[in-house]
N, C-alpha and C. Protein backbone atom coordinates (compact mmCIF):
# COMPACT_ATOMS: atom_id res chain seq x y z
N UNK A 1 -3.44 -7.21 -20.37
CA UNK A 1 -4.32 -7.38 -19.22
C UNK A 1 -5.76 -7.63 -19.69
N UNK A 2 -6.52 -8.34 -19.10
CA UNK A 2 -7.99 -8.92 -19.57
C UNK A 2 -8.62 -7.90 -19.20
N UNK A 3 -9.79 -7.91 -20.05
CA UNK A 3 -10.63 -6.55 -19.56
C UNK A 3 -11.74 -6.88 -18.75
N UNK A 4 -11.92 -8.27 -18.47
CA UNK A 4 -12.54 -8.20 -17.17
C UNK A 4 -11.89 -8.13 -15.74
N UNK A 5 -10.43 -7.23 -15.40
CA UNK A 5 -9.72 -7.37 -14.31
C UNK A 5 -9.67 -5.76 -14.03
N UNK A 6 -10.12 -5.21 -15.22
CA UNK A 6 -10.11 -3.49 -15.58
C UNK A 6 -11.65 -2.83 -15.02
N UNK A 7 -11.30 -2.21 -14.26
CA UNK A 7 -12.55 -1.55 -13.59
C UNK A 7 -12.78 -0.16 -13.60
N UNK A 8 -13.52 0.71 -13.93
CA UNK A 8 -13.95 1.88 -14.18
C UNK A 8 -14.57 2.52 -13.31
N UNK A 9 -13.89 3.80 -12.40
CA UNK A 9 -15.02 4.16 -11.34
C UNK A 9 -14.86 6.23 -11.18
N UNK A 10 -15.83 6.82 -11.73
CA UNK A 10 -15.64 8.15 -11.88
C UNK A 10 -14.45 8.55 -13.43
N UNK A 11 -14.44 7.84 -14.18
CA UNK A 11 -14.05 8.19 -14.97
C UNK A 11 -12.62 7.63 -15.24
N UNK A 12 -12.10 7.01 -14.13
CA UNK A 12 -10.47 6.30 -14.32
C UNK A 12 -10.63 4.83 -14.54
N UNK A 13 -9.77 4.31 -14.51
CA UNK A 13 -9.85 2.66 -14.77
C UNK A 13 -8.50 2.20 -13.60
N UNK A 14 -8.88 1.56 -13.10
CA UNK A 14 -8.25 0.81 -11.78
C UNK A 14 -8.22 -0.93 -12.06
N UNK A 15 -6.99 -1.72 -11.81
CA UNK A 15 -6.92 -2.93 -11.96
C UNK A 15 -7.25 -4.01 -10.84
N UNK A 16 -7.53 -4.90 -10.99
CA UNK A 16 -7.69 -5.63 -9.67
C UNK A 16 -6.52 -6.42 -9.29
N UNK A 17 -6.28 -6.78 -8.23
CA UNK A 17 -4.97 -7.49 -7.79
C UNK A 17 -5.26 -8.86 -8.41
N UNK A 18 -5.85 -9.32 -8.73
CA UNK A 18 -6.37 -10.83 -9.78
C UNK A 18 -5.93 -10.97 -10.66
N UNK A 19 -6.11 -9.58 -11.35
CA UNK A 19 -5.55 -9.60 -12.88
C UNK A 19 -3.81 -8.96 -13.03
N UNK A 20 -3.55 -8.52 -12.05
CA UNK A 20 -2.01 -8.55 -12.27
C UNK A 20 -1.14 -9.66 -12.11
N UNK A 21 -1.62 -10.34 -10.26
CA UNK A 21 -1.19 -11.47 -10.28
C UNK A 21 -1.63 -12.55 -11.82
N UNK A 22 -2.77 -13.06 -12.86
CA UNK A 22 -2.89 -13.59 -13.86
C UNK A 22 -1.99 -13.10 -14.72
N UNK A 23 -1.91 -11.87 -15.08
CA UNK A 23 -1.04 -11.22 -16.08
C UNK A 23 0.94 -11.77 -15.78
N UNK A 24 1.14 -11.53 -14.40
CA UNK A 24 2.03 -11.94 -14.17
C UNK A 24 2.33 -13.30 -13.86
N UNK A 25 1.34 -13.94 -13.57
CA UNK A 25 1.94 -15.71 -14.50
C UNK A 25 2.18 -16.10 -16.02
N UNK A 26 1.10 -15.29 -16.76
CA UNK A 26 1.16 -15.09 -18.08
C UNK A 26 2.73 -15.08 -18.36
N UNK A 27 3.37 -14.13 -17.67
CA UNK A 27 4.90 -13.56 -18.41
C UNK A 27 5.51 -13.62 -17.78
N UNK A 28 5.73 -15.35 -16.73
CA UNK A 28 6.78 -15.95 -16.18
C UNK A 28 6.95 -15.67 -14.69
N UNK A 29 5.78 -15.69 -13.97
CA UNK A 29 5.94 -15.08 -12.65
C UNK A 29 6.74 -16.57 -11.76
N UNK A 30 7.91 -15.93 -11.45
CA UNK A 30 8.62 -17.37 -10.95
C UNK A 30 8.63 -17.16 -9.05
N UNK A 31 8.74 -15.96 -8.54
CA UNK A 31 8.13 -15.91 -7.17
C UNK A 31 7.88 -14.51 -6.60
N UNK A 32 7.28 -14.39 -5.67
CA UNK A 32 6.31 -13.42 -4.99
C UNK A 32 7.12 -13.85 -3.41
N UNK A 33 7.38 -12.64 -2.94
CA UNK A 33 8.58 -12.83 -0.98
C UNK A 33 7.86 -11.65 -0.49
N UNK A 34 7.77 -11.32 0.96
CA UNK A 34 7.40 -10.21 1.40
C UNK A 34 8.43 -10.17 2.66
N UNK A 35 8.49 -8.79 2.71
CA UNK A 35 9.33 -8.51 4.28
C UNK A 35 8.52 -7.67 5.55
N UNK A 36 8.42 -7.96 6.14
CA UNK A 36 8.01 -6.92 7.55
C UNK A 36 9.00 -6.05 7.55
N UNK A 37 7.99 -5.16 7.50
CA UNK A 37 9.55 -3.64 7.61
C UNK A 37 9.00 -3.32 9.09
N UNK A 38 7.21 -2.83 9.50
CA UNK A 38 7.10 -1.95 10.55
C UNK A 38 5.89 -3.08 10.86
N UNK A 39 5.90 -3.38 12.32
CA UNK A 39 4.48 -3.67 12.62
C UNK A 39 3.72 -2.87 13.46
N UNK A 40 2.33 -2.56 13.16
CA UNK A 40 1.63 -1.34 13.39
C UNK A 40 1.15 -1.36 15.03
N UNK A 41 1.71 -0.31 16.21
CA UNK A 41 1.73 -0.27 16.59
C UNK A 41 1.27 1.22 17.37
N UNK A 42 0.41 1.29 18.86
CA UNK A 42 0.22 2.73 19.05
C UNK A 42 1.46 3.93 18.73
N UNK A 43 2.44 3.29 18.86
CA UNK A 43 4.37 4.39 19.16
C UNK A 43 4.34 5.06 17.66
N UNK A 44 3.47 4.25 16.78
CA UNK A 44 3.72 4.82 15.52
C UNK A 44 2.35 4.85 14.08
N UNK A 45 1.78 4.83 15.09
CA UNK A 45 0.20 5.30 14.57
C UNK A 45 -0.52 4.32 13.92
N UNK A 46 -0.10 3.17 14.27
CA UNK A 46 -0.71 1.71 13.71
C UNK A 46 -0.58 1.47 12.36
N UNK A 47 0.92 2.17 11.82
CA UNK A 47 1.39 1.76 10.51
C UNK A 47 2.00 0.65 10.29
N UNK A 48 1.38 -0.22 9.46
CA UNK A 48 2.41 -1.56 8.96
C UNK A 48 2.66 -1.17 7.45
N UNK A 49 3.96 -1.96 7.20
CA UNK A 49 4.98 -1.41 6.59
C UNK A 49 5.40 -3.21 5.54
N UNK A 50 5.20 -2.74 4.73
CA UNK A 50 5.82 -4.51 4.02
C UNK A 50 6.56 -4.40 3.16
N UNK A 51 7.55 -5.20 2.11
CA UNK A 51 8.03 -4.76 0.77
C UNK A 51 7.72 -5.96 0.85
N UNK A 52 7.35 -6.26 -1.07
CA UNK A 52 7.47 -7.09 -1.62
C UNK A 52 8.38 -6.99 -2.67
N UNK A 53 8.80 -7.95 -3.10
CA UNK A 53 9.18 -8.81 -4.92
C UNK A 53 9.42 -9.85 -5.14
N UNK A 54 8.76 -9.28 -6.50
CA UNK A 54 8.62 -10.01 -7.80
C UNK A 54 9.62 -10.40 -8.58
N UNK A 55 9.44 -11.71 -8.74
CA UNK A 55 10.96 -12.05 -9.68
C UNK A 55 10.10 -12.97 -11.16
N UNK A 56 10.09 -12.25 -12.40
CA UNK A 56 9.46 -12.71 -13.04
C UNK A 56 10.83 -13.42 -14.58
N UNK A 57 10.52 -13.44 -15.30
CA UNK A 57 11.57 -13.62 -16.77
C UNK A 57 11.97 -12.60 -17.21
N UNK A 58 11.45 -11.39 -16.48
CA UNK A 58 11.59 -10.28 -16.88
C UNK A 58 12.65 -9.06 -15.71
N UNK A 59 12.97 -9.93 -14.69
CA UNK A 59 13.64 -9.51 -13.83
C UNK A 59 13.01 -9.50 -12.25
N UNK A 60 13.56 -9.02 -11.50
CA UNK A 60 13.26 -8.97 -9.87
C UNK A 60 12.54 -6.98 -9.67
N UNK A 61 11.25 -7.16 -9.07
CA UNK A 61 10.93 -5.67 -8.95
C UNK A 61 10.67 -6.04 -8.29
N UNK A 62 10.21 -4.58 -7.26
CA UNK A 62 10.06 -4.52 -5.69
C UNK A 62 9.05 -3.36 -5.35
N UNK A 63 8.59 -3.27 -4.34
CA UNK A 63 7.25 -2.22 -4.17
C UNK A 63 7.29 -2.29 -2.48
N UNK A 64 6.27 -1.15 -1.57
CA UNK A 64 6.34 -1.37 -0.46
C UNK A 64 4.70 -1.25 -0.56
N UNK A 65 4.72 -1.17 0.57
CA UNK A 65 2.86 -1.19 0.99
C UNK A 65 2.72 -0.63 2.64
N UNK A 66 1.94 0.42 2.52
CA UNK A 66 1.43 0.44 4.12
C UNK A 66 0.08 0.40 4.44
N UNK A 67 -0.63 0.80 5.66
CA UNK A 67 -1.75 0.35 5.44
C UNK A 67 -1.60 0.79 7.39
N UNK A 68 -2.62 1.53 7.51
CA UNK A 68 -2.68 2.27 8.89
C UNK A 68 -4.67 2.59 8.80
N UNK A 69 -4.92 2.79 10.45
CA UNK A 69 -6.42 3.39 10.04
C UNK A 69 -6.51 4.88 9.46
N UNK A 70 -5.71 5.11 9.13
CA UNK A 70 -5.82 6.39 8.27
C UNK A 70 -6.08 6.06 6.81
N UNK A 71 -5.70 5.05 6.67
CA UNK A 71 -5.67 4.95 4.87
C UNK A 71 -6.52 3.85 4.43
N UNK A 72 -7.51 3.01 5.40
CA UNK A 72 -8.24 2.09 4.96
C UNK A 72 -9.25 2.27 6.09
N UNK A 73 -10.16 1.34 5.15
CA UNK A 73 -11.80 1.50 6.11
C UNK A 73 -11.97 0.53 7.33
N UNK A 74 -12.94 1.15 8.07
CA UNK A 74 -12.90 0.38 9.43
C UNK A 74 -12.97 -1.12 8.79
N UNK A 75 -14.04 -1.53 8.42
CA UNK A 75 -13.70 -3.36 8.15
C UNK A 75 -12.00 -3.57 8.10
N UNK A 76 -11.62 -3.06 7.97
CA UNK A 76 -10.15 -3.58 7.19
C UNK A 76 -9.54 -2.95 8.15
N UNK A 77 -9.30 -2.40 9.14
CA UNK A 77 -8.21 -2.21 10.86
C UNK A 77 -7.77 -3.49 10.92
N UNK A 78 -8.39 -4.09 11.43
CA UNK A 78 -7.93 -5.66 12.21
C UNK A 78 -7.60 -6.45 11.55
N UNK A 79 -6.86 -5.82 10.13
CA UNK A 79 -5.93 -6.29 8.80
C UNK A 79 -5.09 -5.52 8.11
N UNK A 80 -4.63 -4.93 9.00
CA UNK A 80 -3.64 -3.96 8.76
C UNK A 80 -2.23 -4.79 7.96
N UNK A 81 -2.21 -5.67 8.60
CA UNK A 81 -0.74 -6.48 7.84
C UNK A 81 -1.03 -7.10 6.36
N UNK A 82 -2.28 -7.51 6.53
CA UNK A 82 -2.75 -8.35 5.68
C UNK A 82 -2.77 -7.11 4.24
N UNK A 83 -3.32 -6.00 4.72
CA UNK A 83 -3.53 -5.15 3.95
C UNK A 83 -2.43 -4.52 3.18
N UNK A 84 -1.64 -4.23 3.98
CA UNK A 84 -0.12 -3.84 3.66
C UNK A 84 0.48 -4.55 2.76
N UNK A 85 0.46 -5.65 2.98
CA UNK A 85 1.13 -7.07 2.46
C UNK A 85 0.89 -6.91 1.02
N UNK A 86 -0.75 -7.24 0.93
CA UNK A 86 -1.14 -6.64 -0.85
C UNK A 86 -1.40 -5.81 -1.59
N UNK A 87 -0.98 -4.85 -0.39
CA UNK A 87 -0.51 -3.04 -1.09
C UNK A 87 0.55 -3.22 -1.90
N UNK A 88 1.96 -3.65 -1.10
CA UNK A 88 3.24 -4.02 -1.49
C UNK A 88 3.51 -4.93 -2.87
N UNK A 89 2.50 -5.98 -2.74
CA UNK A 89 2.32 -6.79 -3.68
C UNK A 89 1.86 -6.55 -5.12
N UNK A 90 0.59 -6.07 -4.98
CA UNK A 90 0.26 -5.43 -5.98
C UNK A 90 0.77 -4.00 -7.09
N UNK A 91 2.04 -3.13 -5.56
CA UNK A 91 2.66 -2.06 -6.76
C UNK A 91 3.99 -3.01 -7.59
N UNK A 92 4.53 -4.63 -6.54
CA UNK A 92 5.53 -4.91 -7.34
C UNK A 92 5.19 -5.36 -8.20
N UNK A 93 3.84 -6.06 -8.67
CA UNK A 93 3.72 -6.82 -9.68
C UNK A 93 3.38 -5.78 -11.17
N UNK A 94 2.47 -4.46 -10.26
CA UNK A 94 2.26 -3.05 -11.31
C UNK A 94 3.50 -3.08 -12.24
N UNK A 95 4.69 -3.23 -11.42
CA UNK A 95 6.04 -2.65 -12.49
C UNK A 95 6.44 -3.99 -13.17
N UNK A 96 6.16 -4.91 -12.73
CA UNK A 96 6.66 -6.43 -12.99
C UNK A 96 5.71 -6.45 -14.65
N UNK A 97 4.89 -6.42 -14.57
CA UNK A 97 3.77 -6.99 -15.81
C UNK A 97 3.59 -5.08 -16.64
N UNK A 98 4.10 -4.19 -16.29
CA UNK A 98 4.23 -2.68 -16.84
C UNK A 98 2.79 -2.55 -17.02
N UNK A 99 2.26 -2.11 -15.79
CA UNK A 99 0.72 -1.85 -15.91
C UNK A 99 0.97 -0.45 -14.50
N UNK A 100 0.43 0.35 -15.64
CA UNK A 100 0.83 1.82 -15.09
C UNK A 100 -0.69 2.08 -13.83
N UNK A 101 -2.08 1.33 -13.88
CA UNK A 101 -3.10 2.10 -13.59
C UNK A 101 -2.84 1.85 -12.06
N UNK A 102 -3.57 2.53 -11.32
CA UNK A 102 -3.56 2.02 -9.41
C UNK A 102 -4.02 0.60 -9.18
N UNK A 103 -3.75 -0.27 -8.65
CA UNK A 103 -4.74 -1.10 -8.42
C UNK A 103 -5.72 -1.03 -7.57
N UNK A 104 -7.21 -1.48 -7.45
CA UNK A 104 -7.96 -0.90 -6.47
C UNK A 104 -7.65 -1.17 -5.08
N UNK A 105 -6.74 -2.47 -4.81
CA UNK A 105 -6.71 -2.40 -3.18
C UNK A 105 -5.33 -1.70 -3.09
N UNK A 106 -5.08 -0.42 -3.02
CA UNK A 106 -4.51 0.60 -3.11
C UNK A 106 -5.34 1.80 -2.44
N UNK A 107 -6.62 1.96 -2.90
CA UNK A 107 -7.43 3.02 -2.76
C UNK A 107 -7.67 2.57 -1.18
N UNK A 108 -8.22 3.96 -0.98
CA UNK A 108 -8.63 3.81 0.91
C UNK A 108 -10.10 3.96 0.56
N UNK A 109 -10.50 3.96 -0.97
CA UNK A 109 -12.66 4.16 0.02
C UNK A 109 -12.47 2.79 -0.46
N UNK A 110 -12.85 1.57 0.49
CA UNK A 110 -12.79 0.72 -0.17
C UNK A 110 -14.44 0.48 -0.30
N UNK A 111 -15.65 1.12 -0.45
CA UNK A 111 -16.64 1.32 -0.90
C UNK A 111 -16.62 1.11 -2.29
N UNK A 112 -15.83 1.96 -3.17
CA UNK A 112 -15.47 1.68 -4.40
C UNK A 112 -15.19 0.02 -4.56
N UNK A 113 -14.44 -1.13 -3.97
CA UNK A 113 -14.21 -2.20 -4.20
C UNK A 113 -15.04 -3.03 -4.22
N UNK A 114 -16.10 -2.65 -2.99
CA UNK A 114 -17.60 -3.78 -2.63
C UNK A 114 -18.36 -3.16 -4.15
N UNK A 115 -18.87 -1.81 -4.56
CA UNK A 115 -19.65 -1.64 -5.59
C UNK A 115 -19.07 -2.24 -6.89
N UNK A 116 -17.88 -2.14 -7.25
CA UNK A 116 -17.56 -2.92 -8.22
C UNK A 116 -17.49 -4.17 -8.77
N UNK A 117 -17.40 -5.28 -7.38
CA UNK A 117 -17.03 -6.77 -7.14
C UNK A 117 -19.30 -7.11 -7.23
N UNK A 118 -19.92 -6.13 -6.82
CA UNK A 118 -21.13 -6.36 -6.78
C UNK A 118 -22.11 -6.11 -8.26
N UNK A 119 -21.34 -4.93 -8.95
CA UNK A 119 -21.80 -4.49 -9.95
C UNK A 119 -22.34 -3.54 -9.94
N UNK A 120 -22.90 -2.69 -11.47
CA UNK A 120 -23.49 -1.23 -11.05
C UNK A 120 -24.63 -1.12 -10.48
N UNK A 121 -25.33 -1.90 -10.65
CA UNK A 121 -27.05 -2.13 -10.11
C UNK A 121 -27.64 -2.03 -9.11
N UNK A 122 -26.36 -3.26 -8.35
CA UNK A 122 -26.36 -3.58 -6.73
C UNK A 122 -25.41 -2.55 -5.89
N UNK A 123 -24.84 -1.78 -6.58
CA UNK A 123 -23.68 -0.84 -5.97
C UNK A 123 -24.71 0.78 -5.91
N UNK A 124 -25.56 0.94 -7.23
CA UNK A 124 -26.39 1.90 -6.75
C UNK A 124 -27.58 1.94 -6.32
N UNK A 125 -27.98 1.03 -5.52
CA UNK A 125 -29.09 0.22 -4.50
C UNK A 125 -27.97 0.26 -3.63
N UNK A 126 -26.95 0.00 -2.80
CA UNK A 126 -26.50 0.19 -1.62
C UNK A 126 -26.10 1.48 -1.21
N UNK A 127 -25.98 2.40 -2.05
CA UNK A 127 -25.64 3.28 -0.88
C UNK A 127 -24.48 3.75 -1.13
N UNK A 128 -23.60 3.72 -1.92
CA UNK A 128 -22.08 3.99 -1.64
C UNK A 128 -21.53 5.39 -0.55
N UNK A 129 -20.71 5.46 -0.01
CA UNK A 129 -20.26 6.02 0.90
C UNK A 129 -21.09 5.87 2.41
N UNK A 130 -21.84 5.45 2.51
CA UNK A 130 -22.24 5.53 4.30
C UNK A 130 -21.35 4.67 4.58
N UNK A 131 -20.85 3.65 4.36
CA UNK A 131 -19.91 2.61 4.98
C UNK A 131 -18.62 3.93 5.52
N UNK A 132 -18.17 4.46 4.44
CA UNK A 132 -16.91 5.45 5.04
C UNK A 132 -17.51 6.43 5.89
N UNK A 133 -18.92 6.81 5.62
CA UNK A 133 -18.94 8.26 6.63
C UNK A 133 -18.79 7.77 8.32
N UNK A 134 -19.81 6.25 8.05
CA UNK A 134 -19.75 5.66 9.59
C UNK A 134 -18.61 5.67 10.21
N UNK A 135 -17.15 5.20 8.83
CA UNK A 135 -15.78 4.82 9.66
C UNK A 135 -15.61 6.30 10.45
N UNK A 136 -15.69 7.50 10.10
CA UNK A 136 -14.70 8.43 10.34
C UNK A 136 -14.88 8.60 11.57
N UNK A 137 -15.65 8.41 12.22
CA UNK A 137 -15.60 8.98 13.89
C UNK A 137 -14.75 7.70 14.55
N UNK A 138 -15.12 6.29 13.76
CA UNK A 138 -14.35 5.57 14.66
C UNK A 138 -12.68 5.83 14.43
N UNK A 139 -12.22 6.33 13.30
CA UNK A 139 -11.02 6.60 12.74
C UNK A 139 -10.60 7.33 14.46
N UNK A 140 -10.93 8.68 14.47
CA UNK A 140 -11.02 9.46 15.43
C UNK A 140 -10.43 8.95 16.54
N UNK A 141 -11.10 7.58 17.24
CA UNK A 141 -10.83 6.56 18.29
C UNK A 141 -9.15 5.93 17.90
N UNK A 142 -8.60 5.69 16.45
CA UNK A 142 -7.84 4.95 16.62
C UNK A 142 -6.12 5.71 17.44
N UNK A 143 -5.32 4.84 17.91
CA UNK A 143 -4.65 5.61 18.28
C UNK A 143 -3.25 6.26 16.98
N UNK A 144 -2.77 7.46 17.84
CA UNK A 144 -2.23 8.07 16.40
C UNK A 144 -0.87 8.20 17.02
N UNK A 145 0.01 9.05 16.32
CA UNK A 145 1.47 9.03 16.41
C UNK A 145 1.34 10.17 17.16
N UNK A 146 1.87 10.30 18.05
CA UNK A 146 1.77 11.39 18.50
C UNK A 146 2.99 12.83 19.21
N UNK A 147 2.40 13.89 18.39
CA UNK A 147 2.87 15.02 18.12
C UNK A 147 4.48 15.15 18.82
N UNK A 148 4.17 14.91 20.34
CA UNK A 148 5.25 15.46 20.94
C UNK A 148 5.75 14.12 21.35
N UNK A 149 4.96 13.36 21.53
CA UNK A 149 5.76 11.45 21.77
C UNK A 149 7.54 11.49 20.88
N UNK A 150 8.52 11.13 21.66
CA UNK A 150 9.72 10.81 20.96
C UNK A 150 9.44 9.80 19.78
N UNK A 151 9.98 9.42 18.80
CA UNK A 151 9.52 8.67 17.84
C UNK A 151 10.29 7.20 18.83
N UNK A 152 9.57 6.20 18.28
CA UNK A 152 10.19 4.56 18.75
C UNK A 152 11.33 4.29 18.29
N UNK A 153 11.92 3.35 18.65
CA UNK A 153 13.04 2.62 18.20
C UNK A 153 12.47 2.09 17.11
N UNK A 154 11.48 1.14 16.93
CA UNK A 154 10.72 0.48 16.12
C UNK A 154 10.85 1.73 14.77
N UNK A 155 10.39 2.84 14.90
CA UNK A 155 10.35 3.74 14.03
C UNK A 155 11.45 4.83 13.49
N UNK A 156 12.54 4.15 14.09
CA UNK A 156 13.80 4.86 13.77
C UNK A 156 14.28 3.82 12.99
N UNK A 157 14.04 2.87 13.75
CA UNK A 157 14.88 1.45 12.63
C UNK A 157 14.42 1.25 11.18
N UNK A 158 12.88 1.25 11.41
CA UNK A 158 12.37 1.30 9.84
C UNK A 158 12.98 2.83 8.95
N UNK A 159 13.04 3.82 9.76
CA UNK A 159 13.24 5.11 8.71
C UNK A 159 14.66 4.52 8.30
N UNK A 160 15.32 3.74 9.15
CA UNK A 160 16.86 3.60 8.68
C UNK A 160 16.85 2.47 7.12
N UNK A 161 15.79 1.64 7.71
CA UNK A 161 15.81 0.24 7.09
C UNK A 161 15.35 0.85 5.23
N UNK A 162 14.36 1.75 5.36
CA UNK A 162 13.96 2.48 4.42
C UNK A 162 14.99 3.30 3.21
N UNK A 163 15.66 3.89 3.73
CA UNK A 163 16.49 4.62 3.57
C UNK A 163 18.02 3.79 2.77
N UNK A 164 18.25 2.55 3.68
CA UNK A 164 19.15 1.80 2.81
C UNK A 164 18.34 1.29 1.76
N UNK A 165 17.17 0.93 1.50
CA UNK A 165 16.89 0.19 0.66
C UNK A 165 16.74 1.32 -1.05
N UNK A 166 16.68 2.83 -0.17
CA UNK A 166 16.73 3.62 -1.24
C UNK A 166 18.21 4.33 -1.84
N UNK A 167 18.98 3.25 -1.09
CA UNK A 167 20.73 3.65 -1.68
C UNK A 167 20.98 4.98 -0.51
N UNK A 168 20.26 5.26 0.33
CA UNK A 168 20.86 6.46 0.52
C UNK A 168 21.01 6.65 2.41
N UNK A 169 21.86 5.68 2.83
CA UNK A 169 22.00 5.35 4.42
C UNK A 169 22.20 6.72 5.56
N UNK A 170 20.97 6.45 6.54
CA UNK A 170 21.35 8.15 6.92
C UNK A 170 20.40 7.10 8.32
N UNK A 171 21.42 7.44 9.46
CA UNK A 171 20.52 7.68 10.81
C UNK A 171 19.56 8.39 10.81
N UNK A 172 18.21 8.26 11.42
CA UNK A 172 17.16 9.05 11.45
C UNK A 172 17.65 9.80 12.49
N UNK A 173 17.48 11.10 12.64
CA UNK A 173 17.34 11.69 14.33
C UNK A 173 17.06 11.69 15.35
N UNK A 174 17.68 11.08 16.80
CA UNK A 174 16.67 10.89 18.02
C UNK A 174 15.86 11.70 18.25
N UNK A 175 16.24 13.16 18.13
CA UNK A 175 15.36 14.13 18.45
C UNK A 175 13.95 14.22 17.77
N UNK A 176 13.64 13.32 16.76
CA UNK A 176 12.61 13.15 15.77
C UNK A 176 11.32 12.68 16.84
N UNK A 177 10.36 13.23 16.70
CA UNK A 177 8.77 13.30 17.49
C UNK A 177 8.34 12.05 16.66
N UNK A 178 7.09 11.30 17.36
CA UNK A 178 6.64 10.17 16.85
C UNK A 178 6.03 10.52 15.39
N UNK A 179 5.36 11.47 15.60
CA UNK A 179 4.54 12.11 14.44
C UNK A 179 5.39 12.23 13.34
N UNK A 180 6.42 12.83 13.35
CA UNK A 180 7.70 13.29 12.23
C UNK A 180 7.90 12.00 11.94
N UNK A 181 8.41 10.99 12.28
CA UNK A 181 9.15 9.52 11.94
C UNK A 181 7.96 9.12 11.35
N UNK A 182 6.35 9.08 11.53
CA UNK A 182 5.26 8.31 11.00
C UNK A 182 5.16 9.14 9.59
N UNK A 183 5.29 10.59 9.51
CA UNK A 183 5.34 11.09 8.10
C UNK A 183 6.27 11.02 7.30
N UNK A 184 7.83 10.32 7.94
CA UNK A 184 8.84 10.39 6.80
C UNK A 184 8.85 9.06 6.38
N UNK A 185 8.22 8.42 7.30
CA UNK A 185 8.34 6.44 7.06
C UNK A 185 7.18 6.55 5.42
N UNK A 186 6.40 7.38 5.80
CA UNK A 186 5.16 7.04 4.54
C UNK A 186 6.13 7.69 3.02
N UNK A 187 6.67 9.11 3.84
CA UNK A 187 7.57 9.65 2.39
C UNK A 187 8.58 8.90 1.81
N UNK A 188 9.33 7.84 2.88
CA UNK A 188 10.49 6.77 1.88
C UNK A 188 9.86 6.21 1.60
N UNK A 189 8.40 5.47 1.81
CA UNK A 189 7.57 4.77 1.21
C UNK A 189 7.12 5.02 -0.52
N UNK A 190 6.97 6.10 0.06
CA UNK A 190 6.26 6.70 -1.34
C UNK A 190 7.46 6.55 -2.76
N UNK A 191 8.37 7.18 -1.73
CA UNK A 191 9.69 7.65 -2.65
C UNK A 191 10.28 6.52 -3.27
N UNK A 192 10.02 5.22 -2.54
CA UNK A 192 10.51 4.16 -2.92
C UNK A 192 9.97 3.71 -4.17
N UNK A 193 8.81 3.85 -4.13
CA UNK A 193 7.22 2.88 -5.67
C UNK A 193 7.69 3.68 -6.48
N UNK A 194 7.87 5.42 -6.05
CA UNK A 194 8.23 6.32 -7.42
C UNK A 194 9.54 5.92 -8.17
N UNK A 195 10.47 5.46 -7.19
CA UNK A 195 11.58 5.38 -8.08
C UNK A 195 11.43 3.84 -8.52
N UNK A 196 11.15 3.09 -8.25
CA UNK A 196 11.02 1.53 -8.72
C UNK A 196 10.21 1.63 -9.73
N UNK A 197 8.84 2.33 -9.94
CA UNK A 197 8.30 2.22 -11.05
C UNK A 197 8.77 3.22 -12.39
N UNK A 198 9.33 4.58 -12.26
CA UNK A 198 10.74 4.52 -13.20
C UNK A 198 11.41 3.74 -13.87
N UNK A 199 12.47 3.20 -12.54
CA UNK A 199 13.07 2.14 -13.09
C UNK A 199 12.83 1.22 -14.00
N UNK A 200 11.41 0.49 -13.58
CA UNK A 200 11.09 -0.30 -14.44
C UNK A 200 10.51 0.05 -15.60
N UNK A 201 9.91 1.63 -15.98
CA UNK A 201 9.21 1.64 -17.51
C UNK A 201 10.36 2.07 -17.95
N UNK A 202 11.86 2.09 -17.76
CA UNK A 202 12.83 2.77 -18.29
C UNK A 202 13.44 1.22 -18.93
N UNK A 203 13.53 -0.02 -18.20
CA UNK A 203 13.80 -1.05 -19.04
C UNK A 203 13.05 -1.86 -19.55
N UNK A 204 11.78 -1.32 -19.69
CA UNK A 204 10.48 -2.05 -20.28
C UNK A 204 10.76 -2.08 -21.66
């Protein structure tokens, strides 16, 4: 990976989605597909839901991505798909090209992304964090999953859709509250990158 794609912020090093996608043409990137799993909606707390993969010389890997106003900054709501999309993208290509670090459009301050893309100079002349403190009240406004709401169809289908893709087929529960289905959709999410990126440093 080039070390101008490697970014440093509090002491970690974070990659940019530039330099994985480069890295992964480097070593045969033959195509990049995405799927709509969830589109973000009030029934389920305005989570969108994507998988991608990667099919490189090195095999086919896969990643998901979500992206809700909980996990990204106000600029970035009214790109929720968009966002998702290169969440997904960026963890398949992580395992595709065996680059263990987060990538930054991963992170939710995306404060960290503008100071970096600007530099240290111009990043400590702006200010970092008022952009997020402003979001949080509007966060507040967005609508959420809610507690006692039955969960959606929309959000039963994805926990199902989820679930096969992790080998392990199980009806979700009707009795499941909107809230419950929006926290287990993020946990097969999660559960999914953990076991794919395994997978892949195990045949690296």
């Amino acid at each position: 990976m080039k070390k101008e794609y490697i970014i440093t912020r509090q002491g970690k090093d974070f990659v940019l989605y530039a330099g994985l996608l480069d890295e992964a043409h480097q070593q045969g990137l033959k195509r990049i597909s995405t799927t709509l799993i969830q589109i973000p909606h009030a029934d389920n707390g305005m989570m969108a839901v994507v998988q991608a993969e990667v099919e490189t010389e090195r095999g086919i890997f896969s990643g998901i991505g979500d992206a809700s106003p909980q996990n990204v900054t106000r600029m970035i709501v009214p790109h929720l798909l968009r966002m998702a999309e290169t969440r997904s993208k960026a963890r398949a290509l992580r395992d595709a090209v065996n680059v263990g670090v987060t990538a930054v459009e991963e992170l939710i301050d995306f404060d960290e992304i503008d100071d970096n893309q600007r530099g240290p100079s111009e990043a400590a002349a702006s200010g970092a964090g008022v952009a997020r403190e402003a979001a949080e009240p509007y966060r507040n406004d967005i609508p959420k999953a809610s507690p006692y709401k039955p969960a959606s169809a929309n959000q039963l289908a994805t926990i199902a859709k989820l679930s096969r893709l992790l080998g392990q087929p199980q009806e979700p529960s009707e009795d499941m509250t909107s809230a419950e289905a929006s926290e287990r959709i993020t946990e097969l999410s999660r559960e999914y990158n953990e076991r794919k990126g395994v997978a892949s440093r195990r045949s690296a």
